[in-house]
N, C-alpha and C. Protein backbone atom coordinates (compact mmCIF):
# COMPACT_ATOMS: atom_id res chain seq x y z
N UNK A 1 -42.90 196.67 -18.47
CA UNK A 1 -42.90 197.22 -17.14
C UNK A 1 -44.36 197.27 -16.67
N UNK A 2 -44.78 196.99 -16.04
CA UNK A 2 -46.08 196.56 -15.44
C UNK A 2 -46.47 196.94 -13.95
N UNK A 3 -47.74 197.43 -13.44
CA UNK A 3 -47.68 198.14 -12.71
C UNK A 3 -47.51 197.97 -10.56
N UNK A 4 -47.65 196.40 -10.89
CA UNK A 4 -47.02 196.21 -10.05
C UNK A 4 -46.07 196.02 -9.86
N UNK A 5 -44.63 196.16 -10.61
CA UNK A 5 -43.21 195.84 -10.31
C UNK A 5 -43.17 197.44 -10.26
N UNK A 6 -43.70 198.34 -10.48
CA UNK A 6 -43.68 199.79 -10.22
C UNK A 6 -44.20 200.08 -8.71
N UNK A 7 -45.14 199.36 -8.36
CA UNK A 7 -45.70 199.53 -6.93
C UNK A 7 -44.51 199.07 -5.91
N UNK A 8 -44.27 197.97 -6.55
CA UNK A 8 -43.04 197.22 -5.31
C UNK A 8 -41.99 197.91 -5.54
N UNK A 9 -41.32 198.40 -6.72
CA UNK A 9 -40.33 199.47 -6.38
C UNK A 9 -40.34 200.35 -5.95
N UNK A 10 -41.51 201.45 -5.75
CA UNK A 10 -41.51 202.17 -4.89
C UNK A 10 -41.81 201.95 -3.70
N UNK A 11 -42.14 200.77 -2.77
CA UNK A 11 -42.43 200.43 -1.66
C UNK A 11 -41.14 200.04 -1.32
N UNK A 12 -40.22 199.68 -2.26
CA UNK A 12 -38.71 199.74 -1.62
C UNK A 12 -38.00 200.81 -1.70
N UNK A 13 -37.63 201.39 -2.60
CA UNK A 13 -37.44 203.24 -2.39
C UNK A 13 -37.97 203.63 -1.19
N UNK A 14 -39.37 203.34 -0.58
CA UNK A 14 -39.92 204.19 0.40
C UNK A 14 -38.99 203.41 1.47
N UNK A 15 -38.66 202.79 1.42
CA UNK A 15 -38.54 201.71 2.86
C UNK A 15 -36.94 201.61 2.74
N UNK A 16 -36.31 202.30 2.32
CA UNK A 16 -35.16 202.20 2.49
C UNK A 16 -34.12 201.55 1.62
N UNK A 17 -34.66 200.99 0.33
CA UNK A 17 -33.61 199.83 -0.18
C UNK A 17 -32.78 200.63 -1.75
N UNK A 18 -32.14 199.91 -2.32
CA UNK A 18 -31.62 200.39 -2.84
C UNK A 18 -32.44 199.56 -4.24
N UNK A 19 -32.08 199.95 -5.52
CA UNK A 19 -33.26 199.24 -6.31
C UNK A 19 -32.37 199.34 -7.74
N UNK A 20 -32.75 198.29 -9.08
CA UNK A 20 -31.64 199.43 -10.15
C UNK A 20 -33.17 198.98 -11.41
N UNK A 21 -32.88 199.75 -12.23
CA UNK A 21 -34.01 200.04 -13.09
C UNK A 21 -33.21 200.75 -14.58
N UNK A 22 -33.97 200.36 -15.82
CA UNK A 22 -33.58 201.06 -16.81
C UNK A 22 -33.31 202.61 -17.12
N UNK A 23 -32.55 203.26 -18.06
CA UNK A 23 -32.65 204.53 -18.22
C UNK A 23 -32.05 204.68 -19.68
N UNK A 24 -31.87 206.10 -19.55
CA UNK A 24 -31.56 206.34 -21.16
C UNK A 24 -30.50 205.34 -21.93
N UNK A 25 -29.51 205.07 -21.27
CA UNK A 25 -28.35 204.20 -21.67
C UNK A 25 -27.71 202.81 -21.27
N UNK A 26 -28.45 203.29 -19.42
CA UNK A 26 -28.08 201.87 -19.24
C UNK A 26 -28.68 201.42 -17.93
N UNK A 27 -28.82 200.14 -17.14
CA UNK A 27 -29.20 200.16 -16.25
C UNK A 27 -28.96 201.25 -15.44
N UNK A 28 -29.99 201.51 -13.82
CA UNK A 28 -29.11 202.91 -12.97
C UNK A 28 -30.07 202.36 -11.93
N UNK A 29 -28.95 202.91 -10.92
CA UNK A 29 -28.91 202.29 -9.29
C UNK A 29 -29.68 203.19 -8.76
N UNK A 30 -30.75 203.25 -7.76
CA UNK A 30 -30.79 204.74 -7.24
C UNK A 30 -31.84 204.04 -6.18
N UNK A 31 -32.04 205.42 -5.29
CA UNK A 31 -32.86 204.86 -4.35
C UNK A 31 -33.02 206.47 -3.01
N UNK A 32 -33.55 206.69 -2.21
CA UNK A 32 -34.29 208.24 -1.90
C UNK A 32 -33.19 208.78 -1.54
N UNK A 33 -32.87 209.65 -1.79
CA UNK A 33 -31.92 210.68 -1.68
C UNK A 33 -32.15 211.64 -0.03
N UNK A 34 -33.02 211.46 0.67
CA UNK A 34 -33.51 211.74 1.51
C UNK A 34 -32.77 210.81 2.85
N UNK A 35 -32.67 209.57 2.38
CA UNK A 35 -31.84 208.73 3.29
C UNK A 35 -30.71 208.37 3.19
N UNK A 36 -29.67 209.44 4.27
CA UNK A 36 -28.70 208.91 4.35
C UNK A 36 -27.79 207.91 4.14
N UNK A 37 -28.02 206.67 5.15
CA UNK A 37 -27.82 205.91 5.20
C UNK A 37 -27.62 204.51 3.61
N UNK A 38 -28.99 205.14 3.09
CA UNK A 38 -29.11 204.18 2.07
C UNK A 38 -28.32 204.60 0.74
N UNK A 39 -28.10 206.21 0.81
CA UNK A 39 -27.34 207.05 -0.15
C UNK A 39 -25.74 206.38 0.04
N UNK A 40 -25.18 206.17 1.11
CA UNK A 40 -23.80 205.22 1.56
C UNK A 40 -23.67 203.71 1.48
N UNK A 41 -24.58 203.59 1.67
CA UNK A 41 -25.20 201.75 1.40
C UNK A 41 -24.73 201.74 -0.28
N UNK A 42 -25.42 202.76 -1.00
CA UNK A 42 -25.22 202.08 -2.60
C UNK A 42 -23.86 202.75 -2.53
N UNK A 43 -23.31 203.60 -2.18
CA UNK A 43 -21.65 203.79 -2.72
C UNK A 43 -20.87 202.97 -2.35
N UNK A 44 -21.06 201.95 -0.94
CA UNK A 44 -20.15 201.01 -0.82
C UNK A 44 -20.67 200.27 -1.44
N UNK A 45 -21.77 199.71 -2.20
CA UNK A 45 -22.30 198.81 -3.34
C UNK A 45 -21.26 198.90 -4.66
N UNK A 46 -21.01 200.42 -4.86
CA UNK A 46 -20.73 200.16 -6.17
C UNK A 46 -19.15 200.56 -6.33
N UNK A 47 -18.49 200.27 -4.80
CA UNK A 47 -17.50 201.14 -4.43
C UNK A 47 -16.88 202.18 -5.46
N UNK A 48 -18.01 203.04 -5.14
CA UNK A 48 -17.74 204.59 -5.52
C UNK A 48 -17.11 205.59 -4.44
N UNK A 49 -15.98 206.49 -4.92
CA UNK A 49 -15.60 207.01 -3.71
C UNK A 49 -16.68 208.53 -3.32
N UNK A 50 -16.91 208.81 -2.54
CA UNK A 50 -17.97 209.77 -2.30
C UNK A 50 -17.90 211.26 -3.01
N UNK A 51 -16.66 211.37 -3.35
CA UNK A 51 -16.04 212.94 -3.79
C UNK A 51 -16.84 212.98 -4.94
N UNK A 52 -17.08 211.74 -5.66
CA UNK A 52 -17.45 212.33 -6.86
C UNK A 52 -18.76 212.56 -7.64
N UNK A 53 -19.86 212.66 -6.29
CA UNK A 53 -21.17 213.09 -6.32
C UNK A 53 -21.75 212.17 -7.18
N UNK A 54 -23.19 212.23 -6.82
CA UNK A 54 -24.57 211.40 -7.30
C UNK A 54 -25.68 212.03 -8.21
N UNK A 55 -26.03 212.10 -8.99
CA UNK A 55 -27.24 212.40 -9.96
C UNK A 55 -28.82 212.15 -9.11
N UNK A 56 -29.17 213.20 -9.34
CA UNK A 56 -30.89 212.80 -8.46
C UNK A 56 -31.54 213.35 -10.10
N UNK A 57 -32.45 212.31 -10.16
CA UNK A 57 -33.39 212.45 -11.36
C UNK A 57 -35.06 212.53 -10.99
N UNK A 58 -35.65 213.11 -11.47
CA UNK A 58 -36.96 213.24 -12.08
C UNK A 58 -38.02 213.08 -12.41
N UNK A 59 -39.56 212.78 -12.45
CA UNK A 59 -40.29 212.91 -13.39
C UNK A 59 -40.78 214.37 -13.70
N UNK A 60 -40.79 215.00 -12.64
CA UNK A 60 -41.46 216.31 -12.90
C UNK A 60 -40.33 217.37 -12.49
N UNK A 61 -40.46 218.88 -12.79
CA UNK A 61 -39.95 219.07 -11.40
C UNK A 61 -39.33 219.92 -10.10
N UNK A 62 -41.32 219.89 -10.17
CA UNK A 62 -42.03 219.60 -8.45
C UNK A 62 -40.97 218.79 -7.75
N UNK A 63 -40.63 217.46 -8.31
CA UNK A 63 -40.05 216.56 -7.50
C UNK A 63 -38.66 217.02 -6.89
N UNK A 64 -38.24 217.95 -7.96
CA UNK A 64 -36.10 218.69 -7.74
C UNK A 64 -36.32 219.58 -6.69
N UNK A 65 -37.23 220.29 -6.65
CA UNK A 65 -37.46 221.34 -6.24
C UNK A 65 -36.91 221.54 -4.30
N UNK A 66 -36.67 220.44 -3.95
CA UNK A 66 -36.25 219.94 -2.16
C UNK A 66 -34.67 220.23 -2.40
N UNK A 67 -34.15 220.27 -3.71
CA UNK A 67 -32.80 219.93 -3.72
C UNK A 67 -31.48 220.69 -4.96
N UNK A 68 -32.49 221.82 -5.42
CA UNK A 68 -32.08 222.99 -5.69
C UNK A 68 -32.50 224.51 -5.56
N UNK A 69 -31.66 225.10 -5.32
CA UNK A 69 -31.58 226.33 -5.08
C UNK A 69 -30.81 227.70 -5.90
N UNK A 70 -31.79 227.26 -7.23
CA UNK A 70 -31.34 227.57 -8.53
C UNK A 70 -31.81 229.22 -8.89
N UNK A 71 -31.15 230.19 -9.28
CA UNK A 71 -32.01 231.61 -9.41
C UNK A 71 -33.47 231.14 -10.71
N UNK A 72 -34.65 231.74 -10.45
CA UNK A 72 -35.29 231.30 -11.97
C UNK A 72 -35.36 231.26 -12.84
N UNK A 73 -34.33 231.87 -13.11
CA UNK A 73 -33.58 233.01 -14.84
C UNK A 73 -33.14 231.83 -15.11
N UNK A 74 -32.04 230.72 -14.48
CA UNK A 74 -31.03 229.92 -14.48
C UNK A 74 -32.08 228.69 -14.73
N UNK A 75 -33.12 228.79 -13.77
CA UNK A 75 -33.77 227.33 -13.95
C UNK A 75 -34.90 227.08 -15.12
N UNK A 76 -35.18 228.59 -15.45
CA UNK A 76 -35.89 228.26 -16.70
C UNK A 76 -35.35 227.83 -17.84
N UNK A 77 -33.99 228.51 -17.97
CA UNK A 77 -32.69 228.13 -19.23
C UNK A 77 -32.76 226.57 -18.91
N UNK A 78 -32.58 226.24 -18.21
CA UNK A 78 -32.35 224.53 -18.10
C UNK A 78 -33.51 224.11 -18.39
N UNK A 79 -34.70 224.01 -18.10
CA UNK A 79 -35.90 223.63 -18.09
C UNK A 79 -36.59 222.92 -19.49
N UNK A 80 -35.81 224.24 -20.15
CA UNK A 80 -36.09 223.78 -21.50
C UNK A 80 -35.59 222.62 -22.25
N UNK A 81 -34.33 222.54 -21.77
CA UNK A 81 -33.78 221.20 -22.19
C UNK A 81 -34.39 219.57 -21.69
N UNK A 82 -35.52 219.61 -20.73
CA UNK A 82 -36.09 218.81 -20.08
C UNK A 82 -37.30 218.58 -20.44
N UNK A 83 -38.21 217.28 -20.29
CA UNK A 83 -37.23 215.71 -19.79
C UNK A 83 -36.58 215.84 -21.11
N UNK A 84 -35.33 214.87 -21.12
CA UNK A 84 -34.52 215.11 -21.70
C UNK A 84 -33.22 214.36 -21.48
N UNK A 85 -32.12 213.85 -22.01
CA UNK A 85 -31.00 213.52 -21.80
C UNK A 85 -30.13 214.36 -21.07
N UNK A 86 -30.09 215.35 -20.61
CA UNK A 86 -29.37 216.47 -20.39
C UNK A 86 -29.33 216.67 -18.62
N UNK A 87 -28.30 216.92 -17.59
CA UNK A 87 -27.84 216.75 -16.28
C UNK A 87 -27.11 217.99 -16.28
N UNK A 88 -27.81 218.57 -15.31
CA UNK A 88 -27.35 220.07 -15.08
C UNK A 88 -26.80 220.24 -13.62
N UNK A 89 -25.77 220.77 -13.29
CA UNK A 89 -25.20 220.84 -11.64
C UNK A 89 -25.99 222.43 -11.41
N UNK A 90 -26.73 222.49 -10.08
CA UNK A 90 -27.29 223.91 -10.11
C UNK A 90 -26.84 223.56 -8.75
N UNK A 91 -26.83 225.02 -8.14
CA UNK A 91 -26.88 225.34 -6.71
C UNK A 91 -27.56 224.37 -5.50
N UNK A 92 -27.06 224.11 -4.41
CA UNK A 92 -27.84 223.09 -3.90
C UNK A 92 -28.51 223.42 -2.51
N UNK A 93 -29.16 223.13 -2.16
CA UNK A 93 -30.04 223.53 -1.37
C UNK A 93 -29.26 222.37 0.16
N UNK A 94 -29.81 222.93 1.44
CA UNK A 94 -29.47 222.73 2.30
C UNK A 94 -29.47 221.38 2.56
N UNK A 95 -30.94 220.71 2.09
CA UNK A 95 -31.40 219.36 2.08
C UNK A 95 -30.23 218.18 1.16
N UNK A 96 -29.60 218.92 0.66
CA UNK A 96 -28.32 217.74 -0.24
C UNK A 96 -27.25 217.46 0.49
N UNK A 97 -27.41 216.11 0.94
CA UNK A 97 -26.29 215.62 1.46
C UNK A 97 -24.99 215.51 1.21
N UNK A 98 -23.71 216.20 2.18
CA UNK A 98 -22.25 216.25 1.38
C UNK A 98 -22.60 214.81 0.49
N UNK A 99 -22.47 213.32 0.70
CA UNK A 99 -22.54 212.03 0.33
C UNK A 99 -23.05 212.14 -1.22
N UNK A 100 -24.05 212.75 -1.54
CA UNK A 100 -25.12 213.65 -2.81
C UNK A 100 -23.85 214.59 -3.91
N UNK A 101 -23.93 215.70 -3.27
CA UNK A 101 -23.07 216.55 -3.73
C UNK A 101 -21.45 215.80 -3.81
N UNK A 102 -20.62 215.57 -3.19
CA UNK A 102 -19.47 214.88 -3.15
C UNK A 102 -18.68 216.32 -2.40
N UNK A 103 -17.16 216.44 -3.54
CA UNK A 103 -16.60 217.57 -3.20
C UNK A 103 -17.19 219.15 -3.90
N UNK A 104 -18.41 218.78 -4.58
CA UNK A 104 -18.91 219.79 -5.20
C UNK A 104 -19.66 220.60 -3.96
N UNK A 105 -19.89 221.72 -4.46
CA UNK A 105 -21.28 223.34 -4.08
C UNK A 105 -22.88 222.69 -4.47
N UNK A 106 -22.52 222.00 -6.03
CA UNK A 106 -23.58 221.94 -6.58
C UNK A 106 -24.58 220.45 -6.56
N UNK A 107 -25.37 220.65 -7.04
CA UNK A 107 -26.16 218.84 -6.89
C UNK A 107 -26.19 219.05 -8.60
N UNK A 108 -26.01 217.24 -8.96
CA UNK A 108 -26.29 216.96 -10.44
C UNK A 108 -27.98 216.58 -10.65
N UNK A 109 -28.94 217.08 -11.15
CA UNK A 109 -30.13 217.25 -11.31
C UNK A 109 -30.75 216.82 -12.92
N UNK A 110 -31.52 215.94 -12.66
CA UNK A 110 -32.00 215.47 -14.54
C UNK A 110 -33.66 215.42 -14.26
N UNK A 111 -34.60 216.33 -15.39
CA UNK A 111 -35.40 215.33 -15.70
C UNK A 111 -35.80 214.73 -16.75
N UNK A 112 -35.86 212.61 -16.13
CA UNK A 112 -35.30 211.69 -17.18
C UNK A 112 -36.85 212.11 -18.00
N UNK A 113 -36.23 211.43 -18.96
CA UNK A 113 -37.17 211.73 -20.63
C UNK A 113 -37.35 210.19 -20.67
N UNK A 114 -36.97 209.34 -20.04
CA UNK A 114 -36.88 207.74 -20.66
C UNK A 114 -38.31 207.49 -19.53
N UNK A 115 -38.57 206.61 -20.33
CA UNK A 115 -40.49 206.50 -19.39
C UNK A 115 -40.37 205.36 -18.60
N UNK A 116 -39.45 204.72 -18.30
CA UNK A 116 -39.20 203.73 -17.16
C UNK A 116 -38.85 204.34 -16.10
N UNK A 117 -37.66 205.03 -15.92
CA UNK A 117 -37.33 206.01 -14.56
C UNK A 117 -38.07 206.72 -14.64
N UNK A 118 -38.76 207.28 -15.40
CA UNK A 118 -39.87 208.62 -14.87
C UNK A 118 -40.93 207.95 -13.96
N UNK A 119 -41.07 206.58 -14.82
CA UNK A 119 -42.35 205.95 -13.71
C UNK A 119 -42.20 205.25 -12.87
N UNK A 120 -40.78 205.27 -12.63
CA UNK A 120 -40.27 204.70 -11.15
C UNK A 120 -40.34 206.04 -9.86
N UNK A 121 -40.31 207.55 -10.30
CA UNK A 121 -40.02 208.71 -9.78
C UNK A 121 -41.68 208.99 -9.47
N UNK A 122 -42.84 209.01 -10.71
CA UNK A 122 -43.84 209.10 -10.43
C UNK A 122 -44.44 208.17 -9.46
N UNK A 123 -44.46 206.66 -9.36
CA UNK A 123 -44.82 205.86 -8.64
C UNK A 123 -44.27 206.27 -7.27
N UNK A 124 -43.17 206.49 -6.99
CA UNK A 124 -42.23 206.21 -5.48
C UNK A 124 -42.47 208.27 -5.06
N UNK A 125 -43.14 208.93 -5.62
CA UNK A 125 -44.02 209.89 -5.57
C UNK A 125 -42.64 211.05 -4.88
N UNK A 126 -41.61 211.12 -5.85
CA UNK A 126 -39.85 211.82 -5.34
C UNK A 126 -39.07 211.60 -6.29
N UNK A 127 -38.01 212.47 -5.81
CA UNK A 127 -37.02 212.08 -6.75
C UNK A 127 -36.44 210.96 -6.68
N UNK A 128 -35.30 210.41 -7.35
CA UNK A 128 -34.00 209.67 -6.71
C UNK A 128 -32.95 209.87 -7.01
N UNK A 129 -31.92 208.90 -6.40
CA UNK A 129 -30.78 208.79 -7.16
C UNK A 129 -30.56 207.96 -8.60
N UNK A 130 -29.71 208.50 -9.40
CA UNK A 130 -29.61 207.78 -10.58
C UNK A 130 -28.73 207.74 -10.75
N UNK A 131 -27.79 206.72 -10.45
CA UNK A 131 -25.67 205.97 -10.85
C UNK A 131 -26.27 205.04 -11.29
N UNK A 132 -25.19 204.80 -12.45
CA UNK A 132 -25.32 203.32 -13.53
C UNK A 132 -24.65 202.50 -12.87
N UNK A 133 -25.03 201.21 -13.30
CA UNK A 133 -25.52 200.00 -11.95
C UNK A 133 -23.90 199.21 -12.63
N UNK A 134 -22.82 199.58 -12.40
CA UNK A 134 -21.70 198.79 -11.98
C UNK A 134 -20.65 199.28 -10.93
N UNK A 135 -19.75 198.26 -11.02
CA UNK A 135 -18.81 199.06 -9.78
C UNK A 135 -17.75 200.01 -10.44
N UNK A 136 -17.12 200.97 -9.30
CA UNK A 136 -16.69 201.80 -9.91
C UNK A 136 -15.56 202.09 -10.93
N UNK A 137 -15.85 202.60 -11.96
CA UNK A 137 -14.90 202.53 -13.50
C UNK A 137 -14.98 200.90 -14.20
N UNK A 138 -15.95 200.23 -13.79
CA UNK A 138 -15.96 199.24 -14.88
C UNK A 138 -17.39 199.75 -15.28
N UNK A 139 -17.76 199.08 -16.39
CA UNK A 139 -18.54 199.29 -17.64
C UNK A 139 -20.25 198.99 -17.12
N UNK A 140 -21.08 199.97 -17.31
CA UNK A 140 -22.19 199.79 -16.85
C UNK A 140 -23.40 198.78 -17.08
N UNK A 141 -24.20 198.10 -16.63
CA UNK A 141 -25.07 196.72 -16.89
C UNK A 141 -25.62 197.83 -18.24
N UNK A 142 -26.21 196.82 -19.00
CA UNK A 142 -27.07 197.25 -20.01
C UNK A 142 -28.56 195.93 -19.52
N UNK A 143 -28.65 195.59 -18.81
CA UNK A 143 -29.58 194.48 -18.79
C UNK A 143 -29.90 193.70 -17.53
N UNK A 144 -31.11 193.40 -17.08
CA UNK A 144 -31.66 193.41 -15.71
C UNK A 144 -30.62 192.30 -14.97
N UNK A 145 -30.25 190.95 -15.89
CA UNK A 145 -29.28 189.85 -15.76
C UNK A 145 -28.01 190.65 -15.34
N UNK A 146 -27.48 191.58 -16.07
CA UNK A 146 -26.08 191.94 -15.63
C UNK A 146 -26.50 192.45 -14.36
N UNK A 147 -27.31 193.23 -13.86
CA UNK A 147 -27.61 193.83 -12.69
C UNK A 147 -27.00 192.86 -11.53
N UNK A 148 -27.84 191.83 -11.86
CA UNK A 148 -28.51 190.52 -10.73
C UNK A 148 -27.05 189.69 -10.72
N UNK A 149 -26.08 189.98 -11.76
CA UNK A 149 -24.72 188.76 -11.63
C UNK A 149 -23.78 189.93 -11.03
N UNK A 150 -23.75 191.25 -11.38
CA UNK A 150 -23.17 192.17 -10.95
C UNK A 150 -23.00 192.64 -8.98
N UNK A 151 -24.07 192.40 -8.93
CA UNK A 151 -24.62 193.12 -7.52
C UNK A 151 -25.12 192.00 -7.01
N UNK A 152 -26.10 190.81 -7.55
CA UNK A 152 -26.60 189.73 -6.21
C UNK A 152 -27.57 190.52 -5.45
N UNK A 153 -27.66 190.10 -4.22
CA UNK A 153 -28.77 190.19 -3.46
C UNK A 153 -28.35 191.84 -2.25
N UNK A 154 -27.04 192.29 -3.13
CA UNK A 154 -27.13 193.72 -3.05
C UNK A 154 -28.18 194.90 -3.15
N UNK A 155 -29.11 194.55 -4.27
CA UNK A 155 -29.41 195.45 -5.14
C UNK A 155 -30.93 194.84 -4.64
N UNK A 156 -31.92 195.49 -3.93
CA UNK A 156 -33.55 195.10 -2.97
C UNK A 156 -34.42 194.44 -4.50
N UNK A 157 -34.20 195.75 -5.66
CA UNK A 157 -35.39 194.86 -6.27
C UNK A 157 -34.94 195.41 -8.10
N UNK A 158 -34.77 194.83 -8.89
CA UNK A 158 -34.78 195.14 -10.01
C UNK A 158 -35.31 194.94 -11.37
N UNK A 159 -36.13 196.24 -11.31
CA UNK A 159 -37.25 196.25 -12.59
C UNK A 159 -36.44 196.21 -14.28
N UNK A 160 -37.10 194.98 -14.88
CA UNK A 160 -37.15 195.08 -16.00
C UNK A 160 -37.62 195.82 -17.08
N UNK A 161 -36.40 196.33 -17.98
CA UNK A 161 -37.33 197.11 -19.04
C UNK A 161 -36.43 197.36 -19.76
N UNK A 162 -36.64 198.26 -20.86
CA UNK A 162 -35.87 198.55 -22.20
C UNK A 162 -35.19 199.56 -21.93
N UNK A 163 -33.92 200.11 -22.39
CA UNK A 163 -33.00 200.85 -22.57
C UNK A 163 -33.56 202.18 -23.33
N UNK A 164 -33.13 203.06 -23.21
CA UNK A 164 -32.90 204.25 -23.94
C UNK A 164 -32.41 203.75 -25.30
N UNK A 165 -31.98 205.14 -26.08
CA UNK A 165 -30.99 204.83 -27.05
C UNK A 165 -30.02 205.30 -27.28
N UNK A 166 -29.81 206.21 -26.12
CA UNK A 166 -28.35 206.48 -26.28
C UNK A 166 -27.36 205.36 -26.04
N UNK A 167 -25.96 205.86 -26.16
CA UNK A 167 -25.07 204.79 -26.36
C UNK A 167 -24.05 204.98 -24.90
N UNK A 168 -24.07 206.32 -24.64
CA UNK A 168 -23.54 206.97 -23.60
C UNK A 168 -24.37 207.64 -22.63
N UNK A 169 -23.31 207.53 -21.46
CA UNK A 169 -24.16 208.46 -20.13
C UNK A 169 -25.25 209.66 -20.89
N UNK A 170 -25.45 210.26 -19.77
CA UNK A 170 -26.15 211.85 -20.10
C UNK A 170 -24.97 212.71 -20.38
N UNK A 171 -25.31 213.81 -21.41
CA UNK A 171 -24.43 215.01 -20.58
C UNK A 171 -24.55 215.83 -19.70
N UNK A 172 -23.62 216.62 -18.88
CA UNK A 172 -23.67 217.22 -17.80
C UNK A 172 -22.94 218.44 -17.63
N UNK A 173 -23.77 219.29 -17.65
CA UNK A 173 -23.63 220.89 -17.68
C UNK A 173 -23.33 221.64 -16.38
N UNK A 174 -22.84 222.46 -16.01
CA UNK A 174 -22.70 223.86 -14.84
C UNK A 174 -23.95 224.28 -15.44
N UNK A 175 -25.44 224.76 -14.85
CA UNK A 175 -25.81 225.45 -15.00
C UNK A 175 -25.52 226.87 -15.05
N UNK A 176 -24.88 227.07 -14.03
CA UNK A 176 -24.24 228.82 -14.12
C UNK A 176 -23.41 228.94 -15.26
N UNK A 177 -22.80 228.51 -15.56
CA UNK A 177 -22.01 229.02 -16.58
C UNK A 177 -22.23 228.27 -17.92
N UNK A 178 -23.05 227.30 -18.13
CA UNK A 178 -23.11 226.46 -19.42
C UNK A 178 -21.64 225.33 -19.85
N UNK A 179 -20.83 225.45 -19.27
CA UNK A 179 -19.93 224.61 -19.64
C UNK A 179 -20.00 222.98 -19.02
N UNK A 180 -19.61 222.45 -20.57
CA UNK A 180 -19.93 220.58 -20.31
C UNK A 180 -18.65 220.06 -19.19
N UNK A 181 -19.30 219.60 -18.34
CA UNK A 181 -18.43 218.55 -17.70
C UNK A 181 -17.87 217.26 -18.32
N UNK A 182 -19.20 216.52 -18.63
CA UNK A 182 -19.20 215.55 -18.98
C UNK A 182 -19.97 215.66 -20.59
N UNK A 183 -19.09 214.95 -21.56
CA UNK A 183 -19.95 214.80 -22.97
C UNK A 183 -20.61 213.68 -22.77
N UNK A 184 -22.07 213.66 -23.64
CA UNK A 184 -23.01 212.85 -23.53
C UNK A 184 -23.25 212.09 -24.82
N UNK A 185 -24.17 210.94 -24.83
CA UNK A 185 -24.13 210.47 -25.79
C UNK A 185 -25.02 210.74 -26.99
């Protein structure tokens, strides 16, 4: 990963596009959570139906901070588990788009531990979105090629790089109450 395919991804993040990049397990789609438009752009990409909310990930996070509205008791308990494999739903702040949230209250919130998305989050100087880069309920790319045969000239720009090692998604917690939604790998 090299630092200009980091510059040009975040000059497409900034500009509106949608982008997919490595992470803990597998390729992941994402792109500013801030724009509407482009937040609906990738769900009809990956025809995802909207109910079932989006992951905004991390490097720091300074960066979450627009998009939860977490008590500090609650956000320090999580904190600790971070960066990290670990996706916590906390309270959401005004700025989270229903499209973001889905039919949830809450926003799904990570910060990634895998040093490719972190330096896609540090570079593009925000958070993003983070959905694994296939369509919906089939099996996620593991590799920049599946991306590019998957999606085509869907997908603005996609950085090469190495995988995590997990085998599975993240897991994903209720912050308020600690109970797993989703088991992780």
């Amino acid at each position: 990963m090299d630092v200009d395919s980091l510059h040009e991804i975040a000059r497409v993040i900034a500009q509106g596009g949608v982008v997919a990049y490595p992470t803990e397990s597998c390729y992941g789609l994402g792109c500013d959570p801030r724009q509407t438009r482009v937040v609906r752009r990738l769900l009809r990409l990956k025809h995802r139906p909207p109910g079932l909310g989006l992951i905004i990930i991390g490097a720091h996070l300074k960066q979450l901070y627009p998009y939860i509205d977490t008590p500090p008791e609650v956000l320090e308990r999580i904190a600790r588990s971070w960066p990290g494999p670990c996706t916590w739903v906390v309270p959401a702040t005004t700025a989270v788009s229903p499209w973001i949230r889905g039919q949830h209250d809450g926003v799904a919130v990570r910060l990634t531990a895998h040093p490719g998305a972190a330096a896609v989050c540090r570079y593009a100087r925000r958070a993003i979105i983070s959905t694994s880069a296939n369509r919906h309920q089939r099996p996620p790319a593991r590799s920049a090629g599946q991306v590019r045969r998957e999606f085509g000239d869907g997908v603005d720009f996609v950085l090469e790089g190495r995988l995590g090692r997990q085998e599975k998604p993240t897991e994903i917690r209720d912050a308020l109450t600690n109970r797993i939604l989703r088991q992780g790998g």
